[in-house]
N, C-alpha and C. Protein backbone atom coordinates (compact mmCIF):
# COMPACT_ATOMS: atom_id res chain seq x y z
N UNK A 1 28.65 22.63 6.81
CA UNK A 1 27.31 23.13 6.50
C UNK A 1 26.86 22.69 5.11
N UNK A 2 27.96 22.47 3.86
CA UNK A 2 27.38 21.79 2.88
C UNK A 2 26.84 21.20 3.15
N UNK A 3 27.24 19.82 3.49
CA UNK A 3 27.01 18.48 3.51
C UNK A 3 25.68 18.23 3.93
N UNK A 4 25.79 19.04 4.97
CA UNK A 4 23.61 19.15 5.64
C UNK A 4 22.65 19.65 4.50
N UNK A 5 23.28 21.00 4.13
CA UNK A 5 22.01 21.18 3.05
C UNK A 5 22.35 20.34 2.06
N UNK A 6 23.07 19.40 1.38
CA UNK A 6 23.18 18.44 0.34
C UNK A 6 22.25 17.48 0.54
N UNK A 7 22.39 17.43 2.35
CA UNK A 7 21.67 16.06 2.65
C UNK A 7 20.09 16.65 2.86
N UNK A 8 19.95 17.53 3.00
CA UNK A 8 18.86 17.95 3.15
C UNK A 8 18.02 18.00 1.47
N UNK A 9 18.60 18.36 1.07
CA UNK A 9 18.54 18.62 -0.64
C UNK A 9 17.89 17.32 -1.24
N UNK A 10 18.71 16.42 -0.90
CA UNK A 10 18.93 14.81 -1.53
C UNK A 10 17.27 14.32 -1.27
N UNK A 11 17.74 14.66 0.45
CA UNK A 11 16.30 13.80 1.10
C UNK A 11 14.51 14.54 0.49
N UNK A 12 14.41 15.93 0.32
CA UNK A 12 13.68 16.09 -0.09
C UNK A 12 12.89 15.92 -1.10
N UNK A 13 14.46 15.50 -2.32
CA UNK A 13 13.88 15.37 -3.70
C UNK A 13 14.08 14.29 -3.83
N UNK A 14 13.71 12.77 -2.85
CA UNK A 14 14.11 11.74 -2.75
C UNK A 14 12.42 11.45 -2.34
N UNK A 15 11.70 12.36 -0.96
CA UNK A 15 10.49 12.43 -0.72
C UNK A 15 9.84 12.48 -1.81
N UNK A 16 9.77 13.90 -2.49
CA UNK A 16 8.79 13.89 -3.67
C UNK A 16 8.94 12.81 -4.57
N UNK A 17 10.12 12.43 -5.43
CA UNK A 17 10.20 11.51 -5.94
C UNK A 17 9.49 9.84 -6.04
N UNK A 18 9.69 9.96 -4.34
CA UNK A 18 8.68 8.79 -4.33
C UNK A 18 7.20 8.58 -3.99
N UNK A 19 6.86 9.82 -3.21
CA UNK A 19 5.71 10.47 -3.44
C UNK A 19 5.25 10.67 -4.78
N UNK A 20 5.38 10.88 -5.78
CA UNK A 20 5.10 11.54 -7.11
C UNK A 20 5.00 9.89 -7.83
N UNK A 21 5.48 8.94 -7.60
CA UNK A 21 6.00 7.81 -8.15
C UNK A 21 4.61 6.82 -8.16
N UNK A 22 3.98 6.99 -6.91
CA UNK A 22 2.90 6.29 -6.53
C UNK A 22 3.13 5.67 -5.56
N UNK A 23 2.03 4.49 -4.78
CA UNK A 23 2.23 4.30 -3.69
C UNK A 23 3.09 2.74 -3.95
N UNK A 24 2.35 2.17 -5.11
CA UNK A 24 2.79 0.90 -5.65
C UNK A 24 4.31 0.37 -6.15
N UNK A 25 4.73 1.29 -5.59
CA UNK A 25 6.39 1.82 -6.28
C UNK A 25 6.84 0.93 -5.07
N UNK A 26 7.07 1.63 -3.84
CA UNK A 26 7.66 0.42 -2.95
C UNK A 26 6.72 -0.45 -1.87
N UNK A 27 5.70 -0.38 -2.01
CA UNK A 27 5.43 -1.99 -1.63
C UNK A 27 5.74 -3.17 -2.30
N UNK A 28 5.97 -3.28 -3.86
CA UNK A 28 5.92 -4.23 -4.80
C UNK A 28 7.37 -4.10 -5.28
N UNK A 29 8.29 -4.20 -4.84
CA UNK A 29 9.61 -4.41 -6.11
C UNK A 29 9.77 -5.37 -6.94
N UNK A 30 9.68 -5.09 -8.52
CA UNK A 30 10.16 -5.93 -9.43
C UNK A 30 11.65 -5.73 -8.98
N UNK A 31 12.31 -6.82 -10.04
CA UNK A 31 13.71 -7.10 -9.83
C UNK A 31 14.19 -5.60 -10.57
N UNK A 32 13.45 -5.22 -11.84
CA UNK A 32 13.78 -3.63 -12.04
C UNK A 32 13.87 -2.92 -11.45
N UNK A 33 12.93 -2.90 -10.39
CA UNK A 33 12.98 -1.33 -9.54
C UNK A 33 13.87 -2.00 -8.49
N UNK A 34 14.01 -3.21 -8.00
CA UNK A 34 15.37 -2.91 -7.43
C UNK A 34 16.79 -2.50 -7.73
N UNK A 35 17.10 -3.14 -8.84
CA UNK A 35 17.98 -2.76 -9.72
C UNK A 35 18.08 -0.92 -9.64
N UNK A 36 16.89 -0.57 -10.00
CA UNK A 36 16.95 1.02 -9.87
C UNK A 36 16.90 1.66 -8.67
N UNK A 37 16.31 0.88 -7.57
CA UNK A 37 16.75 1.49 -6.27
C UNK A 37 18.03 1.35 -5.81
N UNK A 38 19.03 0.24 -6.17
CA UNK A 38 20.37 0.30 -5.94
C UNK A 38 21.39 1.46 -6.82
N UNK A 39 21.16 1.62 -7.81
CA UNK A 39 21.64 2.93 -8.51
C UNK A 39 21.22 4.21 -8.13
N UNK A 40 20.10 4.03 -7.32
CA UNK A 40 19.76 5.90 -6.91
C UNK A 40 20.81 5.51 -5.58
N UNK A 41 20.37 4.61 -4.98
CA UNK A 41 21.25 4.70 -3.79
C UNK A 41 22.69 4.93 -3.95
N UNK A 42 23.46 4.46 -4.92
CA UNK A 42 24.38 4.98 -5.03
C UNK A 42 25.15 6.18 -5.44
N UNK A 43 23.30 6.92 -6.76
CA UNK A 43 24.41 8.04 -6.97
C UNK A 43 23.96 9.31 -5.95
N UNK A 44 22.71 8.95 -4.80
CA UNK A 44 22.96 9.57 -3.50
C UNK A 44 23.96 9.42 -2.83
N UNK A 45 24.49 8.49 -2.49
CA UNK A 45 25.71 8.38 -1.75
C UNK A 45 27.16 9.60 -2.07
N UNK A 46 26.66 9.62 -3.98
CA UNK A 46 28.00 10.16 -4.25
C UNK A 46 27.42 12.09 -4.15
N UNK A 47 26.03 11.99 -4.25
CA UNK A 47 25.74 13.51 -3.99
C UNK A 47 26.01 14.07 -2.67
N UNK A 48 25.50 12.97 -1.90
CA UNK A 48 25.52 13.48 -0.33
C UNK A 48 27.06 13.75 0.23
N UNK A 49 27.68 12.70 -0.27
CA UNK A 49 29.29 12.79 0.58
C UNK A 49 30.35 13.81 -0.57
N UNK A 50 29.99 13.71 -1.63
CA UNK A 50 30.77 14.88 -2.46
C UNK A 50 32.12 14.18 -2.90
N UNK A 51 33.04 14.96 -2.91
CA UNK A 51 34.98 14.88 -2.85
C UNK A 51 34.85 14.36 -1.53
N UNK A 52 34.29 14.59 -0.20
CA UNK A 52 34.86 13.86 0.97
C UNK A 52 33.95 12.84 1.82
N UNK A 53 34.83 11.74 1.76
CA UNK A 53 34.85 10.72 2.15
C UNK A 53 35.38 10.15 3.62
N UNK A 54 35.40 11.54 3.89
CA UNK A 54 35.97 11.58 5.51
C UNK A 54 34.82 10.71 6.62
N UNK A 55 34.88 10.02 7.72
CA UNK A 55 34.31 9.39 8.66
C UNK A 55 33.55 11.08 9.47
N UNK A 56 34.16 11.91 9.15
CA UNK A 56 33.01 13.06 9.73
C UNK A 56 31.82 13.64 9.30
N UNK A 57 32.13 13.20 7.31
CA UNK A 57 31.36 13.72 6.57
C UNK A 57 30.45 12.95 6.47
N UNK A 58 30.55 11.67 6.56
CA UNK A 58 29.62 10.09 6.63
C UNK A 58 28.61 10.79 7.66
N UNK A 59 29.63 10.83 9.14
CA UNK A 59 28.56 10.64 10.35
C UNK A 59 27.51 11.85 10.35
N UNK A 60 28.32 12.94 9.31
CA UNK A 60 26.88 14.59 9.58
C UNK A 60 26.17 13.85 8.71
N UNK A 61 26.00 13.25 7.49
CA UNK A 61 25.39 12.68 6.66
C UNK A 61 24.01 11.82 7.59
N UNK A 62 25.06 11.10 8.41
CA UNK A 62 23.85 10.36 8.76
C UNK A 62 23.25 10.71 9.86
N UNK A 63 23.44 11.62 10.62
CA UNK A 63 22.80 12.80 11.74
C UNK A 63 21.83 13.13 10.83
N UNK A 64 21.98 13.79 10.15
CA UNK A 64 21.30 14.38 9.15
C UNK A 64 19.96 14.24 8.92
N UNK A 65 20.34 12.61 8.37
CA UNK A 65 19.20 12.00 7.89
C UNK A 65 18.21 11.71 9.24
N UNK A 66 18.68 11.27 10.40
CA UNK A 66 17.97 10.54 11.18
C UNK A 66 17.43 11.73 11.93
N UNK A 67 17.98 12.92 11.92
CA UNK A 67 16.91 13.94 12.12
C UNK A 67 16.14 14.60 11.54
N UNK A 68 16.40 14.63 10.01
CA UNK A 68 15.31 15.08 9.18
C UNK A 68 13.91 14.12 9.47
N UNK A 69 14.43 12.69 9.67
CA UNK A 69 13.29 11.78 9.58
C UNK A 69 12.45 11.73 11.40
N UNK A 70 13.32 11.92 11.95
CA UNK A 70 12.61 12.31 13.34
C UNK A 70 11.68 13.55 13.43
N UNK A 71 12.29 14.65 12.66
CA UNK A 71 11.74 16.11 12.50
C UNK A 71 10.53 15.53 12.04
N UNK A 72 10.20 15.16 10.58
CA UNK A 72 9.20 14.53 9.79
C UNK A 72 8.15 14.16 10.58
N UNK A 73 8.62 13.03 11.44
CA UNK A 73 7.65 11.84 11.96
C UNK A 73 7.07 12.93 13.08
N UNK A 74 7.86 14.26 13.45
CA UNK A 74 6.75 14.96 14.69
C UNK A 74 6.43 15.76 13.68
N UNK A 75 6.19 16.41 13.01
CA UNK A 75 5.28 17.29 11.93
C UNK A 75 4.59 16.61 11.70
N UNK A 76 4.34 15.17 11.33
CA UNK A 76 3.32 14.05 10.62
C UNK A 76 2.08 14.29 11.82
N UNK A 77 2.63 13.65 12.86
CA UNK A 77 1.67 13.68 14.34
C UNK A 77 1.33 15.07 14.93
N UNK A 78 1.83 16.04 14.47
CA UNK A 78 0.83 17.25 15.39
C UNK A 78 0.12 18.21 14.13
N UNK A 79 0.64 17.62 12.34
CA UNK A 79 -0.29 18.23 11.29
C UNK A 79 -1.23 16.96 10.53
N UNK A 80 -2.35 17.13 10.17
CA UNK A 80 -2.90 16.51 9.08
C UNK A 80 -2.06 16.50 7.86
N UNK A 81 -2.06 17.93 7.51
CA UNK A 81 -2.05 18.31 6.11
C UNK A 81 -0.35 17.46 6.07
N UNK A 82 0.63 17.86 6.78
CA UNK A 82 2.01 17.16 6.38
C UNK A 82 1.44 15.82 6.08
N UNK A 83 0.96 15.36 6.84
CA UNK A 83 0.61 13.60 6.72
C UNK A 83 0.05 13.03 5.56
N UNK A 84 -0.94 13.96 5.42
CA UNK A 84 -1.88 13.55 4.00
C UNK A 84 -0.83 13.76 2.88
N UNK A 85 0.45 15.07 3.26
CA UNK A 85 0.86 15.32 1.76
C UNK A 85 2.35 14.49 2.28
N UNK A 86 2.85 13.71 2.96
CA UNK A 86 3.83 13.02 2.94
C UNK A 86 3.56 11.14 2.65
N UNK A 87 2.24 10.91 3.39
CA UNK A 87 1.80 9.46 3.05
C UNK A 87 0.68 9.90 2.48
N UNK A 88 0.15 10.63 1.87
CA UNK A 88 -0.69 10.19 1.24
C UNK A 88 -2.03 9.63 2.11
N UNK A 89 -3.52 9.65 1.54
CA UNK A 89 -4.47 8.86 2.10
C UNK A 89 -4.73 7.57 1.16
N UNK A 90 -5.21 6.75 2.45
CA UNK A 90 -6.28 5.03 1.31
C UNK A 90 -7.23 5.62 0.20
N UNK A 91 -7.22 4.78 -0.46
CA UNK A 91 -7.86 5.46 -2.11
C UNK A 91 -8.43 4.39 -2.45
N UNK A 92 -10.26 4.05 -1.98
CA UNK A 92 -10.99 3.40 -2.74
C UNK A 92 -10.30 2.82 -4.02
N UNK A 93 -10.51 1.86 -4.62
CA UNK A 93 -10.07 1.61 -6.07
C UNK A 93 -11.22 0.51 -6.52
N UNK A 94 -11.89 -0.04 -5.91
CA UNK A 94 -13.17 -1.06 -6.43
C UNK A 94 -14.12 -0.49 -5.62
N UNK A 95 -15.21 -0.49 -6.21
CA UNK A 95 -16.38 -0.08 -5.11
C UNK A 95 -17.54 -1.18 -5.65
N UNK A 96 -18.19 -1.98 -5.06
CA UNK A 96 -19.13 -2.87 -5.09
C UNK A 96 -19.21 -3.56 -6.21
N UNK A 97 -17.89 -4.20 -6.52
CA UNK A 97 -17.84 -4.81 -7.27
C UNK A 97 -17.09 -4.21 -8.72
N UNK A 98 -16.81 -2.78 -8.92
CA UNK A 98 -16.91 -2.40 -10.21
C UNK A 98 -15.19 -1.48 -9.69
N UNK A 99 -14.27 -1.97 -11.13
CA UNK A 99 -13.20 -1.26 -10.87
C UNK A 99 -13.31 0.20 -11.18
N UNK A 100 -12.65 0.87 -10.24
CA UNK A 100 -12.96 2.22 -10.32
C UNK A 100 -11.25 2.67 -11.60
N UNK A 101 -11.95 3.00 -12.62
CA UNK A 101 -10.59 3.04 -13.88
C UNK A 101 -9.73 4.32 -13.79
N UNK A 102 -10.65 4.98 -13.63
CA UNK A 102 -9.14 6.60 -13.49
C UNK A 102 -8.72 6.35 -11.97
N UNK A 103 -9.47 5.77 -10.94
CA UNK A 103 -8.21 6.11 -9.85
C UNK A 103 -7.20 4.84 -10.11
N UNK A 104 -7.48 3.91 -10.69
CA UNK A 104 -6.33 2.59 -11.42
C UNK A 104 -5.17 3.40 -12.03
N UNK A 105 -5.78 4.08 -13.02
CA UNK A 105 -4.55 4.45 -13.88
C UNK A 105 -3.67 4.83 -13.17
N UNK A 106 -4.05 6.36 -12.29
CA UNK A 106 -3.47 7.38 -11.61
C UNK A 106 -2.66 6.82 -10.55
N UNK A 107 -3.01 5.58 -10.19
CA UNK A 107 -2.10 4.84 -9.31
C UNK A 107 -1.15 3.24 -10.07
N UNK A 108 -1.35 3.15 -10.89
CA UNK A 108 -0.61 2.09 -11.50
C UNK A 108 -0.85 0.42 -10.77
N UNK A 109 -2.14 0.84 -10.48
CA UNK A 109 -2.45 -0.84 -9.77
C UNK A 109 -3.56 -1.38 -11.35
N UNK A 110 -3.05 -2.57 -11.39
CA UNK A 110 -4.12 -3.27 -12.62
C UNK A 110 -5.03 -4.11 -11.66
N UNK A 111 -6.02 -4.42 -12.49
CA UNK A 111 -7.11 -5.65 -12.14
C UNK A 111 -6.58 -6.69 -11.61
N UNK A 112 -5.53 -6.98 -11.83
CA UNK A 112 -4.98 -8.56 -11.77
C UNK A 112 -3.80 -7.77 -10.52
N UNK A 113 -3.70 -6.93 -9.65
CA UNK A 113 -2.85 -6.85 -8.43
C UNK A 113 -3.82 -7.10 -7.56
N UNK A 114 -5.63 -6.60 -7.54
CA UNK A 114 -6.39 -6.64 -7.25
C UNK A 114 -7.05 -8.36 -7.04
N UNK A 115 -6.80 -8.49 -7.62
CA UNK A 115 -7.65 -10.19 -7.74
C UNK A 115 -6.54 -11.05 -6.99
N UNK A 116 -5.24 -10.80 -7.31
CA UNK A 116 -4.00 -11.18 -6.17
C UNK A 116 -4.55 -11.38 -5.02
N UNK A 117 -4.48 -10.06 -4.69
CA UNK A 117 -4.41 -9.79 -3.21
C UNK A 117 -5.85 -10.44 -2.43
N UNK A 118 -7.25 -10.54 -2.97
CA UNK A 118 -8.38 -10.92 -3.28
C UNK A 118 -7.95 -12.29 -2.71
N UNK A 119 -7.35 -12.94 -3.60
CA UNK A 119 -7.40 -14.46 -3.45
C UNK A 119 -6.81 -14.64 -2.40
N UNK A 120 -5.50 -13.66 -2.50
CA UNK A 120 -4.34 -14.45 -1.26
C UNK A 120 -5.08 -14.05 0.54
N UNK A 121 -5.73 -13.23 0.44
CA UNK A 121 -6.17 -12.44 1.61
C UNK A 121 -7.51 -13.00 1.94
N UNK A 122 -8.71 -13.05 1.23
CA UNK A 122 -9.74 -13.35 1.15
C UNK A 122 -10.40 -14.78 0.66
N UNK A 123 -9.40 -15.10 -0.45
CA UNK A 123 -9.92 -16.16 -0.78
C UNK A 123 -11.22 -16.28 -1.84
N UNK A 124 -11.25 -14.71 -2.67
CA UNK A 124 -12.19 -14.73 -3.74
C UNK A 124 -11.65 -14.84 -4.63
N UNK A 125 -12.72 -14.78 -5.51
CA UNK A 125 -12.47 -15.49 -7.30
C UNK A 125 -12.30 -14.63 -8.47
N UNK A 126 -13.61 -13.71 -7.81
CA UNK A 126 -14.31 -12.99 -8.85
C UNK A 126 -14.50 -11.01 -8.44
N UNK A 127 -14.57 -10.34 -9.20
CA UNK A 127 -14.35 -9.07 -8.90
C UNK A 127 -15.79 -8.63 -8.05
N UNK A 128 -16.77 -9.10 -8.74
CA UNK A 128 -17.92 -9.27 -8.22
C UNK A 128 -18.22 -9.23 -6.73
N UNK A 129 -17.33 -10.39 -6.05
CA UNK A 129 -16.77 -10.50 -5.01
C UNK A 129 -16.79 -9.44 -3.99
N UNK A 130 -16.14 -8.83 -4.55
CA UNK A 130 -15.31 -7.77 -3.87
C UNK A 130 -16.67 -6.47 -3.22
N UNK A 131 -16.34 -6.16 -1.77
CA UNK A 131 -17.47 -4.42 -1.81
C UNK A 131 -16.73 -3.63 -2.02
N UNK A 132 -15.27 -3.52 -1.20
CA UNK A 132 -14.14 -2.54 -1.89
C UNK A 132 -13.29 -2.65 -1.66
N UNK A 133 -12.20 -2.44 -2.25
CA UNK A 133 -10.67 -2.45 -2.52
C UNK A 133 -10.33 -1.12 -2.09
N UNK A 134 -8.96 -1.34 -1.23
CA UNK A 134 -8.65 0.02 -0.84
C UNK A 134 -7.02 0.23 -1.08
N UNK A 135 -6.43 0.85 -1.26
CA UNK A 135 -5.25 0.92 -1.97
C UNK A 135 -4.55 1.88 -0.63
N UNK A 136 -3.74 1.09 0.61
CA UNK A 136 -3.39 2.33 1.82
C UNK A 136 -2.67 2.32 1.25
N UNK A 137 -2.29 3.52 2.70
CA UNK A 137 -1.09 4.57 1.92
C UNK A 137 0.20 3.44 2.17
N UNK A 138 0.37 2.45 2.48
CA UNK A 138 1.24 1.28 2.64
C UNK A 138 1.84 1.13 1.14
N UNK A 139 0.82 1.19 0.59
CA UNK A 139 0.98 0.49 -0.99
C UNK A 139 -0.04 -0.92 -0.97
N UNK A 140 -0.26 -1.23 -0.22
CA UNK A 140 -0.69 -2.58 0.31
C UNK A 140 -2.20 -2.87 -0.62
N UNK A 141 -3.00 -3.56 -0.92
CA UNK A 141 -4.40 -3.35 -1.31
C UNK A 141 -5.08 -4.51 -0.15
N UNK A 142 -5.86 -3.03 0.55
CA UNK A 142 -7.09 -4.13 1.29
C UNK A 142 -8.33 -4.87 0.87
N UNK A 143 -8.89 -5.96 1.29
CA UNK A 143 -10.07 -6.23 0.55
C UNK A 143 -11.30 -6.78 1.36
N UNK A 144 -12.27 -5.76 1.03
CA UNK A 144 -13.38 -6.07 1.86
C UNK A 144 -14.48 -6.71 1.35
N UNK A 145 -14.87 -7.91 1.43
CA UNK A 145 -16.06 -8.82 0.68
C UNK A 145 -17.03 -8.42 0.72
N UNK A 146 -17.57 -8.81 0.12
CA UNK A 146 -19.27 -8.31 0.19
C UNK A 146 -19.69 -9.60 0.91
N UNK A 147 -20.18 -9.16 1.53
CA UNK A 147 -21.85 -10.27 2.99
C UNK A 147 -22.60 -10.64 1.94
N UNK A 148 -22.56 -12.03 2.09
CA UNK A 148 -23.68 -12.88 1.47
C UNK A 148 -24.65 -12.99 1.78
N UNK A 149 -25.76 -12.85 1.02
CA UNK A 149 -27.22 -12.25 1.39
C UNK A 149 -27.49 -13.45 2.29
N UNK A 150 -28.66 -13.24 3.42
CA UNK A 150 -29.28 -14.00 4.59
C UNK A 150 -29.78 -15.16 4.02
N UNK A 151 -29.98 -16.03 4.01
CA UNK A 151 -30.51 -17.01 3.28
C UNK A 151 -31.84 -17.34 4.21
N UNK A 152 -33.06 -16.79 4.26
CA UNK A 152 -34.30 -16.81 5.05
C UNK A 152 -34.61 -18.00 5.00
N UNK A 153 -35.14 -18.51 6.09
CA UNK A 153 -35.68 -19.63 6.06
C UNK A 153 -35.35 -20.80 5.67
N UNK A 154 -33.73 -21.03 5.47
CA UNK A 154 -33.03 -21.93 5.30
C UNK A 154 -33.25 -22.82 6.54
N UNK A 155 -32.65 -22.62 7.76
CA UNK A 155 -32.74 -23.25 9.16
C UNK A 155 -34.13 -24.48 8.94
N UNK A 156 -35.31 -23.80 8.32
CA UNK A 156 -36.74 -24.28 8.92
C UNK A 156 -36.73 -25.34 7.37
N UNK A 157 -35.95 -24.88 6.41
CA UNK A 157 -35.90 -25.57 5.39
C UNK A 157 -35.39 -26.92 5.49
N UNK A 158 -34.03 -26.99 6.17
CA UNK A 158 -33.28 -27.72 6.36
C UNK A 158 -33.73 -28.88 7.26
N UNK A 159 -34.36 -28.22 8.90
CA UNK A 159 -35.43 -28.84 9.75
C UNK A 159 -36.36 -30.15 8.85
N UNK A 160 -37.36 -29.28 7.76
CA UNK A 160 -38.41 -29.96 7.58
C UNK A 160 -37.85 -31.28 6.28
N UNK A 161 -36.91 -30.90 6.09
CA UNK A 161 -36.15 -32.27 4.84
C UNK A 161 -35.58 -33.23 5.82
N UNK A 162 -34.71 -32.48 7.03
CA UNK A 162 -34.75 -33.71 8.22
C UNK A 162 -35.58 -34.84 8.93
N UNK A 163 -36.52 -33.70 8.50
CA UNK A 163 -38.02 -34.61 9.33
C UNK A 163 -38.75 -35.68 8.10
N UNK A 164 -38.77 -34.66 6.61
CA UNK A 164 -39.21 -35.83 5.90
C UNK A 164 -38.48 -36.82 5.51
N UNK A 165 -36.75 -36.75 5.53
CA UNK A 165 -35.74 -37.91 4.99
C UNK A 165 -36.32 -38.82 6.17
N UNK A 166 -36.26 -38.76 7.67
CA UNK A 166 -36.70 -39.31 8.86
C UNK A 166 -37.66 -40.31 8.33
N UNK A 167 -38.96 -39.50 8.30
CA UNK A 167 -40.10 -40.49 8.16
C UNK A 167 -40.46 -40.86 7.31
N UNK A 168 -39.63 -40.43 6.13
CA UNK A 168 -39.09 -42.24 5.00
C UNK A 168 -38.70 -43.14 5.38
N UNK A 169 -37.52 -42.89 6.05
CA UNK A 169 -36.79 -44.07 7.02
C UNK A 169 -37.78 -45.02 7.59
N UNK A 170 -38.43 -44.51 8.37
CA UNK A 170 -39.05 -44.99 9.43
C UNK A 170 -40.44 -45.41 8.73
N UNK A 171 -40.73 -45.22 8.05
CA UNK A 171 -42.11 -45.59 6.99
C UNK A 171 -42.40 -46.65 6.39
């Protein structure tokens, strides 16, 4: 019965932790935060299994886990509120062009993760660009362009320079 509430223990303050961390925490690993995700992992390992190292204490360990995370994933689907407060919702972060600065901070995304993802996804240049940036709960940043205004009367424009390059030609 330790070992469950240890593992239970671990996993919760393992949730908040990375909940609390931001969303940008693990979609993006620097070589630091891997570095630091291999050291939590290990000194979980040594919280969860304790003095024993027994093949029984491993396998409740990992029962454990794969039902806490099954439990989870049906609380997620029959509550909102678990969902919103376990992933989190998408969080505007540019709106028509203009970086939105306190929800930046509060999430640790800069201008330049933004213009990344911009280029690599979209293929823009400029922030301007952009109608909005959305920061899912992935970690991921989406990017939605702004529609380039109609260009009226281009078609009939284009037509009548056809017709006059023409009857130069032909003149």
């Amino acid at each position: 019965m330790d070992t469950i509430l240890r593992t239970l223990a671990i996993y919760l303050f393992l949730l908040v932790l990375f909940r609390l961390s931001g969303k940008r925490t693990l979609s993006e690993l620097s070589t630091f935060d891997f570095i630091l995700l291999l050291i939590i992992s290990e000194a979980t390992q040594n919280a969860l299994l304790g003095e024993d190292y027994s093949l029984v204490t491993g396998l409740t360990v990992i029962l454990t886990l794969v039902m806490l995370d099954l439990g989870l994933s049906v609380l997620k689907k029959r509550s909102r509120v678990v969902e919103k407060v376990t992933e989190g919702t998408p969080l505007v972060i540019v709106e028509h062009g203009r970086l939105l600065k306190e929800r930046l901070s509060k999430t640790q995304v800069t201008e330049d993760d933004i213009m990344q993802t911009a280029r690599q996804t979209q293929g823009l240049e400029r922030l301007d660009q952009i109608k909005y940036a959305v920061l899912e709960t992935s970690g991921g940043i989406s990017i939605i362009p702004r529609e380039l205004p109609p260009l009226e009367g281009l078609e009939d424009r284009i037509e009548d320079a056809v017709a006059r390059a023409l009857a130069r030609r032909q003149g």
